[in-house]
N, C-alpha and C. Protein backbone atom coordinates (compact mmCIF):
# COMPACT_ATOMS: atom_id res chain seq x y z
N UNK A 1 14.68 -24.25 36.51
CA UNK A 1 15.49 -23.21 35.91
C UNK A 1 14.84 -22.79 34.59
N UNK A 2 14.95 -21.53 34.57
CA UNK A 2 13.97 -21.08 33.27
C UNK A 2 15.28 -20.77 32.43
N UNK A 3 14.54 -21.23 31.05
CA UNK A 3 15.23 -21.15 30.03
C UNK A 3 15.40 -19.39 29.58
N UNK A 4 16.34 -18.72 28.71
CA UNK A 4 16.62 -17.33 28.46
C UNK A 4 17.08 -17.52 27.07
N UNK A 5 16.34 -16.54 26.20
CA UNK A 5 16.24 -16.63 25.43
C UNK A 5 17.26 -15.55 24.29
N UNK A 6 17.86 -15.89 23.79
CA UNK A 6 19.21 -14.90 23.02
C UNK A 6 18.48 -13.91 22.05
N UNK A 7 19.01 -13.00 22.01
CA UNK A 7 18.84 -12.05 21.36
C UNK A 7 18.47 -12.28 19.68
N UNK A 8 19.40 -13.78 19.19
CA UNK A 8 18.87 -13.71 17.98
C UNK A 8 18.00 -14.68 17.67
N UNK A 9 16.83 -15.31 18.82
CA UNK A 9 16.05 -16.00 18.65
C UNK A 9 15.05 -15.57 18.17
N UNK A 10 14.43 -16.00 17.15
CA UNK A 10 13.18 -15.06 16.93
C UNK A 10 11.97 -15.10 17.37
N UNK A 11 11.32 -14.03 18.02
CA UNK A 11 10.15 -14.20 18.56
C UNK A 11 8.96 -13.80 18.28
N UNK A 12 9.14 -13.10 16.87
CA UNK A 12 7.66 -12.42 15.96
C UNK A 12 7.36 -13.70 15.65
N UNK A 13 5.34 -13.28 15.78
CA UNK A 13 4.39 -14.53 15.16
C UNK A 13 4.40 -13.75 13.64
N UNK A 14 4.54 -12.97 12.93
CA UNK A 14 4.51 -12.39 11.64
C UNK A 14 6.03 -12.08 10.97
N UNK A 15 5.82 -12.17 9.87
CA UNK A 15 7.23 -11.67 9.20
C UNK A 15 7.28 -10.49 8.77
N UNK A 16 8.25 -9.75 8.98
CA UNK A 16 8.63 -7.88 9.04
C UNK A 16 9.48 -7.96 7.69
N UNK A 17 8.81 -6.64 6.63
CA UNK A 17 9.48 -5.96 6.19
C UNK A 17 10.04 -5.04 6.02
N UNK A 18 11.08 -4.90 5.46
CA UNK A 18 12.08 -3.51 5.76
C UNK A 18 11.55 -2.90 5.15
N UNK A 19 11.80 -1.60 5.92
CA UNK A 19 11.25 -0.20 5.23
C UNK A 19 12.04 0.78 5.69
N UNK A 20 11.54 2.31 5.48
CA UNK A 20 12.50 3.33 6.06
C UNK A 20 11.55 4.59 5.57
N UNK A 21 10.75 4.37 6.89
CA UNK A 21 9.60 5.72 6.95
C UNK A 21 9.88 6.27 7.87
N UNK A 22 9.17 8.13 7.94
CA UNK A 22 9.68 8.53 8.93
C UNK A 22 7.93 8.78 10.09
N UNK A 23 7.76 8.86 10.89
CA UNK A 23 7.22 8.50 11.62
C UNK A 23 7.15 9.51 13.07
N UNK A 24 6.12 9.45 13.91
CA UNK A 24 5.86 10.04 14.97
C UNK A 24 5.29 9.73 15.78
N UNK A 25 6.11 9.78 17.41
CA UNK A 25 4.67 9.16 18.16
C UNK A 25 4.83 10.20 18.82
N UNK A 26 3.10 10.15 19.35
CA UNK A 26 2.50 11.15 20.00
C UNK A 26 1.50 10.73 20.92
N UNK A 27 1.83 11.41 22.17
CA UNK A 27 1.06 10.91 23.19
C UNK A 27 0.56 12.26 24.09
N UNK A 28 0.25 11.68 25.15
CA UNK A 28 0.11 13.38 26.12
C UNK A 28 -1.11 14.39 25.85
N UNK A 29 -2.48 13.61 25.26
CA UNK A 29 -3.71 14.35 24.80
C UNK A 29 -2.78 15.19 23.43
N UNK A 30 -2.14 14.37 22.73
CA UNK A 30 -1.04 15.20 21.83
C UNK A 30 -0.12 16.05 21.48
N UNK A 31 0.14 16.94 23.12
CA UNK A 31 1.09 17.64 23.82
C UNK A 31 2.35 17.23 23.33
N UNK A 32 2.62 15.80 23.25
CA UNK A 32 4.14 15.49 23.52
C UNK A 32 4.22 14.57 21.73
N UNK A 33 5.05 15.05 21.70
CA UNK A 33 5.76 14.49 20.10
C UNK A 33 7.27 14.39 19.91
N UNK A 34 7.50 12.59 19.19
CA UNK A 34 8.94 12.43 19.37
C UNK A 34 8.85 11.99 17.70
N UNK A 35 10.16 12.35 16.56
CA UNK A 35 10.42 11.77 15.63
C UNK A 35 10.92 11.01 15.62
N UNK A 36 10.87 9.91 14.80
CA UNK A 36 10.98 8.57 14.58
C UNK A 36 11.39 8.20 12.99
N UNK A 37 11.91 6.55 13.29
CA UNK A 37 12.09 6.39 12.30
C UNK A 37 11.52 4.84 11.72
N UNK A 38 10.60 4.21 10.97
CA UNK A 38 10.19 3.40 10.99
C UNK A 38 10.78 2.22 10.20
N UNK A 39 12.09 1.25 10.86
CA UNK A 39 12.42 0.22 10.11
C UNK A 39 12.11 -0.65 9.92
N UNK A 40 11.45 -1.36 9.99
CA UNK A 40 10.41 -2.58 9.69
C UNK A 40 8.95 -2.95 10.36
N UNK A 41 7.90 -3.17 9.44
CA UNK A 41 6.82 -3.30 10.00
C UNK A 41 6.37 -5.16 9.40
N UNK A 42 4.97 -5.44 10.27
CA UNK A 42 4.56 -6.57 9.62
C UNK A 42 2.96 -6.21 9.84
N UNK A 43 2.07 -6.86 10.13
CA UNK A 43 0.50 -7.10 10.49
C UNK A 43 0.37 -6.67 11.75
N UNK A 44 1.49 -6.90 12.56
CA UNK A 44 1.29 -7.00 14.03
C UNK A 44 2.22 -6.09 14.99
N UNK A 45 3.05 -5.08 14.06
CA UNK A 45 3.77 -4.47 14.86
C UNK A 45 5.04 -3.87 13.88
N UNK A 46 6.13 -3.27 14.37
CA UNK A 46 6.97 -2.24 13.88
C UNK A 46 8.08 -2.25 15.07
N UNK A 47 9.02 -1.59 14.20
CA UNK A 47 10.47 -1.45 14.56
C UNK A 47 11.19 0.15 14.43
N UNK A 48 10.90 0.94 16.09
CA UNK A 48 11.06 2.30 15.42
C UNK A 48 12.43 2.37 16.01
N UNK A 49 13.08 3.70 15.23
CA UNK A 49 14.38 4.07 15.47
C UNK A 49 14.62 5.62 16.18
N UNK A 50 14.65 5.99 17.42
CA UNK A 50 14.88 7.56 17.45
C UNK A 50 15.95 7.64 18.68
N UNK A 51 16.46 9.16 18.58
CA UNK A 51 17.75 9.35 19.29
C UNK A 51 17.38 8.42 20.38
N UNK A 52 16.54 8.69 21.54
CA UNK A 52 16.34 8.10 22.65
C UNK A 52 15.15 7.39 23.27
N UNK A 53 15.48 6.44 23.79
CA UNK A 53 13.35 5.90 23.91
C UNK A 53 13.16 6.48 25.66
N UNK A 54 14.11 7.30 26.33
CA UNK A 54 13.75 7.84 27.39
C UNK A 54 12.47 8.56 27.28
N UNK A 55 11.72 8.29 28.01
CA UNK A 55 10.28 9.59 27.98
C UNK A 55 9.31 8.96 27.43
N UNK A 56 9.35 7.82 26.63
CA UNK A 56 8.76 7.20 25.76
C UNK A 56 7.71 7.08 26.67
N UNK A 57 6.30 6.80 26.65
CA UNK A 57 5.36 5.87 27.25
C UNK A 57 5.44 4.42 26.97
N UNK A 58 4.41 3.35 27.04
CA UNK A 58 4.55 2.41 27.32
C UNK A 58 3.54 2.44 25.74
N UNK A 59 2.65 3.28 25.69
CA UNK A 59 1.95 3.46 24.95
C UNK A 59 1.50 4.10 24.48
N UNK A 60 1.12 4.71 22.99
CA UNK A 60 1.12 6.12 22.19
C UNK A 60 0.42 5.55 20.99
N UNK A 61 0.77 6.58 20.41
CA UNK A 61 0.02 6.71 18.84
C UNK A 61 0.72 6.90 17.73
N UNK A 62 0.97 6.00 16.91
CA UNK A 62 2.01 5.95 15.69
C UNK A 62 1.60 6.62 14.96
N UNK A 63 2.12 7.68 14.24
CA UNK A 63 1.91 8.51 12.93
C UNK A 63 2.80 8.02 11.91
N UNK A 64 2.10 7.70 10.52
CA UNK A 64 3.06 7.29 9.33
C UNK A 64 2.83 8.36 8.61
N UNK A 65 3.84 8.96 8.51
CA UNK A 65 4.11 10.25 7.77
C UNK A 65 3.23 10.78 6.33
N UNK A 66 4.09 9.04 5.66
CA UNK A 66 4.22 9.17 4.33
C UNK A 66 2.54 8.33 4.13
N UNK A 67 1.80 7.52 4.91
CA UNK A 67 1.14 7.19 4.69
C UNK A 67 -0.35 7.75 5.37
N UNK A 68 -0.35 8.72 5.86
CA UNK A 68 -1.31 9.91 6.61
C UNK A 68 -1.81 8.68 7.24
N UNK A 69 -1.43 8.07 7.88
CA UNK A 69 -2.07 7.10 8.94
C UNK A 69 -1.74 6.77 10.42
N UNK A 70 -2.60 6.81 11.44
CA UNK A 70 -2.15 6.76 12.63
C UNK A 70 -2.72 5.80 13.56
N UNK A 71 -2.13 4.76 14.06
CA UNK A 71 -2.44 3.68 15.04
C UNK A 71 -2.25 3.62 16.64
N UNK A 72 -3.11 3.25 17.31
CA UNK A 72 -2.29 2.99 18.79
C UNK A 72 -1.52 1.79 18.51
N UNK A 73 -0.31 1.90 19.38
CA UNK A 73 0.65 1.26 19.76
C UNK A 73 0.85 1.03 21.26
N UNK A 74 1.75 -0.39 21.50
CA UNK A 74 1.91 -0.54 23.07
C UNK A 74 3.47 -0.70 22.83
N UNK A 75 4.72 -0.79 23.46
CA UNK A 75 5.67 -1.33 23.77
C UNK A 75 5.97 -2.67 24.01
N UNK A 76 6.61 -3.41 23.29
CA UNK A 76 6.71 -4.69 23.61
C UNK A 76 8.49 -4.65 24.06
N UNK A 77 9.28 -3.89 23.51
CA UNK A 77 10.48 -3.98 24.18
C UNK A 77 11.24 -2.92 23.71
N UNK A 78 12.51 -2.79 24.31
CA UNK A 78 12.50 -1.47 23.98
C UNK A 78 14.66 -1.10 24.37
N UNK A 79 15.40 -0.44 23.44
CA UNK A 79 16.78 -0.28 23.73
C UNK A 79 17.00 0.94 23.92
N UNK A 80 18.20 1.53 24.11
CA UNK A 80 18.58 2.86 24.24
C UNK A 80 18.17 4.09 22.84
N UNK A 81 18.31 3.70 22.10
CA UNK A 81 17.70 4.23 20.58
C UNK A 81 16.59 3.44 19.71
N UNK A 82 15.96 2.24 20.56
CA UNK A 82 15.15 1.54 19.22
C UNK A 82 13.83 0.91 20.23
N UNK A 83 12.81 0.61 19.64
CA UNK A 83 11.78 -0.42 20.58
C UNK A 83 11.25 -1.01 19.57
N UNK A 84 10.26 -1.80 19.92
CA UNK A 84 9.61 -2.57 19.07
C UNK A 84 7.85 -2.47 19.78
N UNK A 85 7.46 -2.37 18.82
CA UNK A 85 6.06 -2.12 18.93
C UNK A 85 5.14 -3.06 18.88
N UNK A 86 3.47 -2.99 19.03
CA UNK A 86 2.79 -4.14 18.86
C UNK A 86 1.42 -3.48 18.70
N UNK A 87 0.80 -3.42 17.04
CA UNK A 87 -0.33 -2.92 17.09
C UNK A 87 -1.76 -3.13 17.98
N UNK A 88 -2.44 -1.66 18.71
CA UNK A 88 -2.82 -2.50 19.66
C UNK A 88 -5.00 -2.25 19.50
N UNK A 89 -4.68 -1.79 17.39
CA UNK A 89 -5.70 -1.27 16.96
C UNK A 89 -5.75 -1.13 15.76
N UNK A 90 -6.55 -0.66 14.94
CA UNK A 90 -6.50 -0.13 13.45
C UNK A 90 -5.79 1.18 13.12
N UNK A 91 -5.43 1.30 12.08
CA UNK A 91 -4.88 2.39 11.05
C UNK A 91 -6.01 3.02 10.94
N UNK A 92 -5.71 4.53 11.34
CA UNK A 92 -6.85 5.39 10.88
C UNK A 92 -6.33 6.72 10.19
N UNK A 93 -6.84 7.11 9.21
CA UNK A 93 -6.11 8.14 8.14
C UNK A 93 -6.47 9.41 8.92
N UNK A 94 -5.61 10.43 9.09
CA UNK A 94 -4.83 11.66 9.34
C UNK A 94 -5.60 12.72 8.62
N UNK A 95 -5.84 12.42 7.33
CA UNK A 95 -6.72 13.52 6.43
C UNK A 95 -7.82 13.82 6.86
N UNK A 96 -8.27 15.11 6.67
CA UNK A 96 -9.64 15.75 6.90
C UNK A 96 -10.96 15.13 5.65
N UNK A 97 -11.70 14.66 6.28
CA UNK A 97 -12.56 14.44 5.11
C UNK A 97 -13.57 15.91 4.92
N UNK A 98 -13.23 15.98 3.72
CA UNK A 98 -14.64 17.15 3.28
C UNK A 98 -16.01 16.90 3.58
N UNK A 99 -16.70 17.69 3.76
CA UNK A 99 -18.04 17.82 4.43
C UNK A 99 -19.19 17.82 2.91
């Protein structure tokens, strides 16, 4: 019999801090864009908030608004309004570099 694990067990290898950024993922050769809301991140992943995670992929591209930075992401789990993420790459900045 396999053991099941409660909701308030914790299962991050990193510790998350709260935050409250706003955020975007974008997937679909960049076609498709959902707003977000980013409540806690750590080294290894994030905690987004938006109306619905219907449509969502499994996997996309995090935009931090406030921090012109954008990562792939995978899904590690996921509720009617919230998922949890798992970086699946580096932060790469959004800005145009001058020539």
């Amino acid at each position: 019999m396999s053991k099941v694990l409660e909701m308030t067990d914790e299962q991050r290898q990193t510790n998350r801090k709260r935050t409250l950024k706003g955020g975007r993922i974008v997937f679909g050769g960049l076609s498709q864009v959902f707003d977000c809301t980013i409540r806690n991140t750590s080294e290894t992943g994030a905690l987004l908030v938006l109306p619905s995670t219907l449509g969502v992929p499994g996997a996309f591209l995090l935009y931090v608004d406030n921090e012109c930075t954008r990562r792939p992401v995978e899904v590690v789990w996921r509720r009617e309004d919230r998922m949890g993420v798992r970086f699946t790459g580096p932060a790469e900045s959004t800005l145009k570099r001058a020539s």
